[in-house]
Protein backbone atom coordinates (compact mmCIF):
# COMPACT_ATOMS: atom_id res chain seq x y z
CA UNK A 1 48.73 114.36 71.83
CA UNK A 2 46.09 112.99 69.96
CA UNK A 3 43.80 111.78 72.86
CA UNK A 4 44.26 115.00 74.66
CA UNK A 5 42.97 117.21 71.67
CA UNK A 6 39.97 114.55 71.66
CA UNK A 7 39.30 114.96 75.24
CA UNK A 8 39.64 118.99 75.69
CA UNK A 9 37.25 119.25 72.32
CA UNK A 10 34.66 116.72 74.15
CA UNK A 11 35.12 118.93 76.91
CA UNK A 12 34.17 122.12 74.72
CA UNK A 13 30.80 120.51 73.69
CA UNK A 14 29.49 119.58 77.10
CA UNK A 15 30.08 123.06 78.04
CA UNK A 16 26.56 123.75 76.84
CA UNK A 17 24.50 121.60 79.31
CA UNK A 18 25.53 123.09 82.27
CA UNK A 19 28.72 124.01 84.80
CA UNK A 20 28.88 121.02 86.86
CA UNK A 21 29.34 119.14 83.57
CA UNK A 22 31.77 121.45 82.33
CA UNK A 23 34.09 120.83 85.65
CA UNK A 24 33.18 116.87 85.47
CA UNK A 25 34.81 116.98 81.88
CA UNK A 26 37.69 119.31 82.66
CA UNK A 27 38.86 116.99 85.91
CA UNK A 28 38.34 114.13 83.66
CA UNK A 29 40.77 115.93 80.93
CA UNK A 30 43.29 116.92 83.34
CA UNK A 31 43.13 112.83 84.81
CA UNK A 32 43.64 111.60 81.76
CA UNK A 33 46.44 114.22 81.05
CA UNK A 34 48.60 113.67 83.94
CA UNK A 35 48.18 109.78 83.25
CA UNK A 36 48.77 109.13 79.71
CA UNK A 37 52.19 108.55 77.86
CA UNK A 38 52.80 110.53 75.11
CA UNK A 39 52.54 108.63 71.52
CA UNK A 40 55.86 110.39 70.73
CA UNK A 41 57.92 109.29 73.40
CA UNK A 42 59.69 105.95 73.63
CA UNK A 43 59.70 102.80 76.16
CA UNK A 44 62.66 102.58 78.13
CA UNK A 45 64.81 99.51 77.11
CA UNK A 46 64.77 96.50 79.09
CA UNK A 47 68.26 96.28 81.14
CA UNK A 48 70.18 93.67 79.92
CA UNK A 49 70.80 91.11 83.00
CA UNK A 50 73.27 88.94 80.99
CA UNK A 51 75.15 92.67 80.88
CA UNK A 52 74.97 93.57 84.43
CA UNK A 53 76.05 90.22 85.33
CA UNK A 54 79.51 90.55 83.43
CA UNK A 55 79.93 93.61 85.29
CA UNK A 56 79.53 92.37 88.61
CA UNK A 57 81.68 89.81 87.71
CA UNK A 58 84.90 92.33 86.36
CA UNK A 59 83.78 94.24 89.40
CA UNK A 60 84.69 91.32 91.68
CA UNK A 61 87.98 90.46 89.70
CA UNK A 62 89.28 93.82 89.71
CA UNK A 63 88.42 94.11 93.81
CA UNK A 64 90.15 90.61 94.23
CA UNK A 65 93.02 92.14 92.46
CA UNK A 66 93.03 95.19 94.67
CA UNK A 67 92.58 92.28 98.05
CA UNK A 68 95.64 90.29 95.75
CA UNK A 69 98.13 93.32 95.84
CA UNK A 70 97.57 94.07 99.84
CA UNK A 71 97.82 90.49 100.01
CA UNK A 72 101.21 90.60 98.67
CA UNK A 73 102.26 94.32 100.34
CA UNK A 74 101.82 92.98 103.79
CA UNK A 75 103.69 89.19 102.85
CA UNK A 76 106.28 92.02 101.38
CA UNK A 77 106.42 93.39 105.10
CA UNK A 78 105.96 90.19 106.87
CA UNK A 79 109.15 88.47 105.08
CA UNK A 80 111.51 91.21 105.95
CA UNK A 81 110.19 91.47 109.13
CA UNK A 82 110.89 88.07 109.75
CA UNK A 83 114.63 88.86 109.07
CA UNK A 84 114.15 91.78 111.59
CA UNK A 85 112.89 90.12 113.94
CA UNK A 86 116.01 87.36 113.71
CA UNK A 87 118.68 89.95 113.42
CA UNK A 88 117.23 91.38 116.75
CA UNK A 89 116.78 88.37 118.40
CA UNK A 90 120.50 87.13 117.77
CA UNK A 91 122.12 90.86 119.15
CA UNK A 92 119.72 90.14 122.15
CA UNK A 93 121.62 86.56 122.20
CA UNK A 94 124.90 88.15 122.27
CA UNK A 95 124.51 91.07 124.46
CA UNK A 96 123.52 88.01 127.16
CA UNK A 97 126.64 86.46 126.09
CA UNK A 98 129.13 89.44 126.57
CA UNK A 99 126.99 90.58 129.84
CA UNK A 100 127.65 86.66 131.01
CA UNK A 101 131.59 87.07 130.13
CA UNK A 102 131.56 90.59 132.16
CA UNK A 103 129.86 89.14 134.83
CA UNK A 104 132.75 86.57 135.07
CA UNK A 105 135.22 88.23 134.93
CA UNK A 106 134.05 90.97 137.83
CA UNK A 107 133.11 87.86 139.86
CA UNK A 108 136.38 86.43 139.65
CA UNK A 109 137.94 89.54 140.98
CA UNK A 110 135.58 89.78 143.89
CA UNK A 111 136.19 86.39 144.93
CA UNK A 112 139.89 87.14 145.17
CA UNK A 113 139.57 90.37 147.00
CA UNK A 114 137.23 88.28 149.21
CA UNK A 115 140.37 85.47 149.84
CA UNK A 116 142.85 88.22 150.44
CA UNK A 117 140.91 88.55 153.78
CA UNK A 118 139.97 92.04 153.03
CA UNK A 119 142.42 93.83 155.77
CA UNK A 120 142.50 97.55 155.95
CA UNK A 121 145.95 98.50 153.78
CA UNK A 122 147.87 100.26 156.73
CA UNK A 123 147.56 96.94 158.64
CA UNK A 124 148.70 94.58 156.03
CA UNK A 125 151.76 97.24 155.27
CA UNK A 126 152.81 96.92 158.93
CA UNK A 127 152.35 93.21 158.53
CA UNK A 128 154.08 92.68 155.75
CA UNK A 129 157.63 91.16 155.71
CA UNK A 130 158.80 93.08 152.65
CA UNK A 131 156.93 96.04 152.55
CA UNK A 132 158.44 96.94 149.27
CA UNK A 133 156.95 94.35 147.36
CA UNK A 134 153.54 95.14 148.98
CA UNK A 135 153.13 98.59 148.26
CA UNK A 136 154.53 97.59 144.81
CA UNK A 137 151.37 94.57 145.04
CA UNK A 138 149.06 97.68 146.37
CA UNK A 139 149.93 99.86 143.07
CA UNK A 140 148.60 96.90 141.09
CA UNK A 141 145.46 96.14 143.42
CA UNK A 142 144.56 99.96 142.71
CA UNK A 143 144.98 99.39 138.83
CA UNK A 144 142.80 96.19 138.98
CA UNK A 145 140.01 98.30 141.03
CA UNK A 146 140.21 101.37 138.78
CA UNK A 147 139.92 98.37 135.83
CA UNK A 148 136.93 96.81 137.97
CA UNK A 149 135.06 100.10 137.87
CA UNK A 150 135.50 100.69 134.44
CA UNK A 151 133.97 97.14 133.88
CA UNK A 152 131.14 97.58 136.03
CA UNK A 153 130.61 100.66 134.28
CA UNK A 154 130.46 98.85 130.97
CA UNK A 155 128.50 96.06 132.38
CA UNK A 156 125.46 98.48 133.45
CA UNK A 157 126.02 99.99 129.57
CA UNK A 158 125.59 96.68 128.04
CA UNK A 159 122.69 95.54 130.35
CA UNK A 160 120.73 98.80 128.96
CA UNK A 161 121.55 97.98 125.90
CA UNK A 162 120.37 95.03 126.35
CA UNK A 163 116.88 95.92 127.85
CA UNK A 164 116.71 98.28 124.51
CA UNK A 165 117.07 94.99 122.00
CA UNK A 166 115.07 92.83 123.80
CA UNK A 167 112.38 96.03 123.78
CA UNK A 168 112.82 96.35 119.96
CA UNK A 169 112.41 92.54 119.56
CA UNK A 170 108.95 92.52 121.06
CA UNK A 171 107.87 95.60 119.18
CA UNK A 172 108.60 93.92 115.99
CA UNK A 173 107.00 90.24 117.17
CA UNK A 174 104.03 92.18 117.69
CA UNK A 175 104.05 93.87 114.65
CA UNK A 176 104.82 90.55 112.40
CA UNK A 177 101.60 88.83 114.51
CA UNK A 178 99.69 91.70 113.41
CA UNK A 179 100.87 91.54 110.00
CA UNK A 180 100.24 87.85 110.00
CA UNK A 181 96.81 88.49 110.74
CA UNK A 182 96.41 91.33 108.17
CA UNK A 183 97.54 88.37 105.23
CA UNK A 184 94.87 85.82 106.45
CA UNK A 185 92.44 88.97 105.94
CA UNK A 186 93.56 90.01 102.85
CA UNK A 187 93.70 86.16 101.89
CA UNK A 188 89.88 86.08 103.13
CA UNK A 189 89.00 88.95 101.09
CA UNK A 190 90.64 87.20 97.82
CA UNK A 191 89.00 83.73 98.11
CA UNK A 192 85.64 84.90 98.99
CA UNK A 193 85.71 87.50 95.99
CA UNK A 194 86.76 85.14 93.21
CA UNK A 195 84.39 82.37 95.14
CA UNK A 196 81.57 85.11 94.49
CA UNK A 197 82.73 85.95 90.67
CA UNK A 198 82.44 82.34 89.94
CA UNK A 199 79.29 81.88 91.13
CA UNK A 200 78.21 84.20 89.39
CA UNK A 201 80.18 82.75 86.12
CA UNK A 202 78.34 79.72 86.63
CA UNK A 203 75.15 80.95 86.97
CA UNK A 204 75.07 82.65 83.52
CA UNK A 205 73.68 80.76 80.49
CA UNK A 206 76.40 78.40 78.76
CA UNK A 207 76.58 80.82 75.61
CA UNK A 208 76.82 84.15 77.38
CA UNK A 209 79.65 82.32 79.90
CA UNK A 210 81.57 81.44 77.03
CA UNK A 211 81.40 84.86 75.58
CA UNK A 212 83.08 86.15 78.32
CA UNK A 213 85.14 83.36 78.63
CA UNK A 214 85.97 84.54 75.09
CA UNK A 215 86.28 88.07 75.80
CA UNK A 216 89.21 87.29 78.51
CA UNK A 217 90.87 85.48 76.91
CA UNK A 218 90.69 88.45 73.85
CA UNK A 219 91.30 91.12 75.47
CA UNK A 220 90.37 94.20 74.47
CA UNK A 221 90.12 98.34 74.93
CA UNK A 222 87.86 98.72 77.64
CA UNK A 223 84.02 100.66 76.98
CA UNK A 224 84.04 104.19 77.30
CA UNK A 225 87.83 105.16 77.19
CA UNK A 226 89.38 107.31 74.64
CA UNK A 227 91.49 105.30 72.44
CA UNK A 228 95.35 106.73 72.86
CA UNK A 229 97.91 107.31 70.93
CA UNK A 230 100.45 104.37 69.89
CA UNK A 231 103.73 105.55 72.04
CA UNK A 232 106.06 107.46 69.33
CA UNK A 233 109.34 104.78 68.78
CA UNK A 234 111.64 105.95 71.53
CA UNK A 235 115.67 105.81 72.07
CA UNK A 236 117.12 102.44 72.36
CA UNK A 237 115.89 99.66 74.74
CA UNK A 238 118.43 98.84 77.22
CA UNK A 239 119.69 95.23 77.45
CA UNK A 240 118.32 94.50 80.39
CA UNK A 241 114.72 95.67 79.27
CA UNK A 242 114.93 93.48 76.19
CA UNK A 243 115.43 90.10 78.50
CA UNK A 244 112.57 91.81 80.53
CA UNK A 245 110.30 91.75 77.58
CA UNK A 246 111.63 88.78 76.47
CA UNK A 247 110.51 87.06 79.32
CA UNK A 248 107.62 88.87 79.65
CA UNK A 249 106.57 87.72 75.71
CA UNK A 250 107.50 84.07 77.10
CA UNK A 251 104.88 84.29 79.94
CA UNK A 252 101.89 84.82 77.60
CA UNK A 253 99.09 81.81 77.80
CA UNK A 254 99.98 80.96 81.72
CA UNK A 255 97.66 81.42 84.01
CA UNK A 256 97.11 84.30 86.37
CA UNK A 257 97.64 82.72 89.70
CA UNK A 258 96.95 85.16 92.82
CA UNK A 259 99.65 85.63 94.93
CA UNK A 260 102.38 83.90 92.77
CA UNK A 261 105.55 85.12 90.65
CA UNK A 262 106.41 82.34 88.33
CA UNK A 263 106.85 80.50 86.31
CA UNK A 264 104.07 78.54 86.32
CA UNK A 265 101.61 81.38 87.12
CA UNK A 266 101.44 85.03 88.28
CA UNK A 267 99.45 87.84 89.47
CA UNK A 268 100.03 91.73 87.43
CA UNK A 269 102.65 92.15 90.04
CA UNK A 270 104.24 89.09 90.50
CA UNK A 271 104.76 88.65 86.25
CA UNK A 272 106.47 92.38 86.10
CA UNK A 273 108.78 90.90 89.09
CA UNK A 274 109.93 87.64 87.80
CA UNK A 275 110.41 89.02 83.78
CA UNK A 276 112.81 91.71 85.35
CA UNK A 277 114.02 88.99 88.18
CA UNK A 278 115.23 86.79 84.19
CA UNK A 279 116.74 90.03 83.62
CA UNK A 280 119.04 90.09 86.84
CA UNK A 281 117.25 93.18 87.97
CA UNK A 282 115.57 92.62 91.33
CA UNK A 283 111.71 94.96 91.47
CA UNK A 284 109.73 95.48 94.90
CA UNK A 285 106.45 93.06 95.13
CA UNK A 286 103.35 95.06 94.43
CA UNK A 287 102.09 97.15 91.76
CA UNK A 288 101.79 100.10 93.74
CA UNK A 289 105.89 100.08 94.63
CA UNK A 290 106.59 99.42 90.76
CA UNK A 291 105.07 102.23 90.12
CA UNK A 292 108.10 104.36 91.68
CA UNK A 293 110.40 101.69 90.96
CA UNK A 294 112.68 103.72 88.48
CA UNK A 295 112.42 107.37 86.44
CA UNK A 296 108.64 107.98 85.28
CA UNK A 297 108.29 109.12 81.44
CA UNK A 298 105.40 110.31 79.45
CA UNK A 299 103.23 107.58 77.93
CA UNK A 300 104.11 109.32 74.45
CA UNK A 301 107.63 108.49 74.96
CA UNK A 302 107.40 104.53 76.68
CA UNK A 303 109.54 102.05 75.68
CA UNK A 304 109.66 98.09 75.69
CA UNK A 305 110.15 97.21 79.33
CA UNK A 306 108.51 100.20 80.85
CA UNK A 307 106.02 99.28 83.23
CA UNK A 308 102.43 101.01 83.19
CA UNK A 309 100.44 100.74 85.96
CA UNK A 310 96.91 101.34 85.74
CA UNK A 311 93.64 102.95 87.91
CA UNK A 312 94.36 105.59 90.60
CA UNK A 313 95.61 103.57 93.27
CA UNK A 314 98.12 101.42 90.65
CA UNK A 315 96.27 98.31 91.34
CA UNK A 316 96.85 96.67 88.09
CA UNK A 317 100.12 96.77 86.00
CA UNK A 318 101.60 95.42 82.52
CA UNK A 319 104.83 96.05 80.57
CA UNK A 320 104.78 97.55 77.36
CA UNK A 321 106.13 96.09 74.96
CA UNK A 322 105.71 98.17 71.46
CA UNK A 323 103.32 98.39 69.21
CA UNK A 324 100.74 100.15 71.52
CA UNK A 325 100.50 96.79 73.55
CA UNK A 326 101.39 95.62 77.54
CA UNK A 327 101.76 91.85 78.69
CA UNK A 328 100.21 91.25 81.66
CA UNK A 329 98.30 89.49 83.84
CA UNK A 330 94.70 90.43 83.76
CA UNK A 331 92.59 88.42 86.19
CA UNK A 332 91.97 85.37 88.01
CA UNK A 333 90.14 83.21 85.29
CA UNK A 334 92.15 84.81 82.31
CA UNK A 335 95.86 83.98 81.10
CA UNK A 336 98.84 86.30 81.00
CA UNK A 337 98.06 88.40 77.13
CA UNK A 338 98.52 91.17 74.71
CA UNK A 339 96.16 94.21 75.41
CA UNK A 340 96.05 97.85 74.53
CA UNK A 341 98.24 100.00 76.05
CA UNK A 342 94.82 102.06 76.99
CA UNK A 343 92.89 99.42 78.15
CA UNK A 344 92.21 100.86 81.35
CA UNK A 345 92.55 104.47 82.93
CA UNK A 346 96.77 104.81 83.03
CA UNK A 347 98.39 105.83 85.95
CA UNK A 348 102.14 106.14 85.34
CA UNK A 349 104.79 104.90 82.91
CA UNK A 350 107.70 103.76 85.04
CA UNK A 351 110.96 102.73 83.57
CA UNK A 352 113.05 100.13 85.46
């Protein structure tokens, strides 16, 4: 402000010696104006670059996590249908065997209609020595063809149902393939995120990599969310929820292993799986089925052994276990620990 009152006052004075001076000084004025910085306001901070790197770095752990869970949905779908696909392909194998048995038996028949020479009925009747005992012989040809055509009629039933196994068998073979090629993707997506995070990791200065190290291993409310509310203390915890949490407590300082469920390692998922699994209750794979794996409550009202799964598409989850704390799993690179209930944005409360 200062060097624009100096400059319109020159501006004043040179008024005096004549109008193309006056507009020389005014452009000059209104230059310097539009280019100057203001003495009251202040330089923009530098960005922090040791910052920015830490959160590419959670960026590309919590997007390997997300890879990690569709990683384990589609080895979910893959196992059972593997056991599909076997259960289909072993009715297929009998349906051949009973259509092979049917076949037998009709061909048997024909062959002896075939040796009985095949004479019109009225002929072999006035043939016959003891016509008696052929008409009686005739009765029990008719039952045998009215029991043929039954059989043929089941035989054409069983070869369609046939046709509509083996049909079903291929569908899912196709589908398992494809499935088989969605977990190499997923797998893909996993390595080559945590391969880029650690990159990263070990291009940071030794002292700021150890401060996240550090920070990991911590824990910790996460910047900018509201703290919450410890859960009020609740009705009893069933017994099955203690072992759960019990097992969960026992997991804390192992690693976070993608992809695994215990007990040397786990991912979110695969901890929340094996605790319960201690506690002879069986949960579905990935976070995102946990999630309606049992009655949702309020987080005001969880218990020990509920499980809280976090962000909007549940791609993280942790058991709480009192105190306003979960267990869980955070990362690759970190080990299974205590951390605020509100650590990240909450998406349910689920209780087993």
């Amino acid at each position: 402000m200062a060097s624009h009152r100096r400059l319109a006052a020159a501006g004043l004075g040179l008024e005096r010696t004549g109008r193309a001076t006056v507009l020389t000084a005014a452009a000059a004025t209104a230059a310097a104006a539009m280019t100057a910085v203001p003495a009251a306001a202040a330089p923009a901070a530098p960005a922090d670059p040791a910052a920015g790197a830490r959160a590419r770095v959670d960026r590309l752990f919590e997007e390997a996590e997300q890879a990690t869970e569709a990683f384990n949905k589609a080895g979910e779908r893959a196992a059972k249908l593997r056991d599909e696909v076997r259960l289909a392909q072993d009715a297929v194998a009998r349906g051949q065997d009973r259509i092979n048995t049917m076949r037998g038996v009709l061909g048997a028949f024909a062959g002896a209609q075939y040796r009985s020479g095949g004479l019109d009925p009225a002929v072999q009747l006035m043939l016959s020595d003891d016509p008696d005992a052929y008409l009686d012989q005739a009765a029990t040809l008719n039952r045998l063809t009215e029991r043929q055509t039954l059989r043929l009629g089941e035989l054409r039933a069983e070869q369609r149902r046939l046709g509509q196994q083996r049909q079903e068998a291929s569908r899912k073979l196709a589908e398992l393939d494809a499935l088989r090629s969605d977990v190499a993707r997923h797998k893909r997506a996993v390595t080559a995120k945590l391969a880029a995070a650690r990159r990263l990791l070990n291009a940071m200065p030794s002292d700021e990599r150890a401060e996240f190290e550090r920070a990991s291993r911590s824990g910790g409310r996460a910047e900018g969310l509201p703290e919450l509310p410890v859960p009020a203390a609740g009705g009893p915890v069933s017994g099955r929820a203690a072992a759960a949490v019990a097992a969960a407590r026992s997991a804390v300082g192992r690693p976070y292993v993608w992809g695994a469920t215990g007990p040397s390692g786990f991912d979110c998922s695969g901890l929340m799986v094996w605790s319960y699994r201690q506690a002879g209750v069986a949960l579905p794979r990935t976070s995102q089925a946990q999630r309606h794996a049992g009655r949702q409550v309020p987080l005001s009202q969880a218990r020990p052994g509920d499980l809280v799964t976090y962000r909007s598409d549940a791609s993280h989850v942790g058991m709480y276990v009192g105190n306003g704390q979960v267990v869980h799993a955070p990362y690759p690179g970190a080990r299974v620990r205590y951390d605020p209930v509100g650590m990240m944005p909450v998406s349910a409360v689920t209780r087993p």
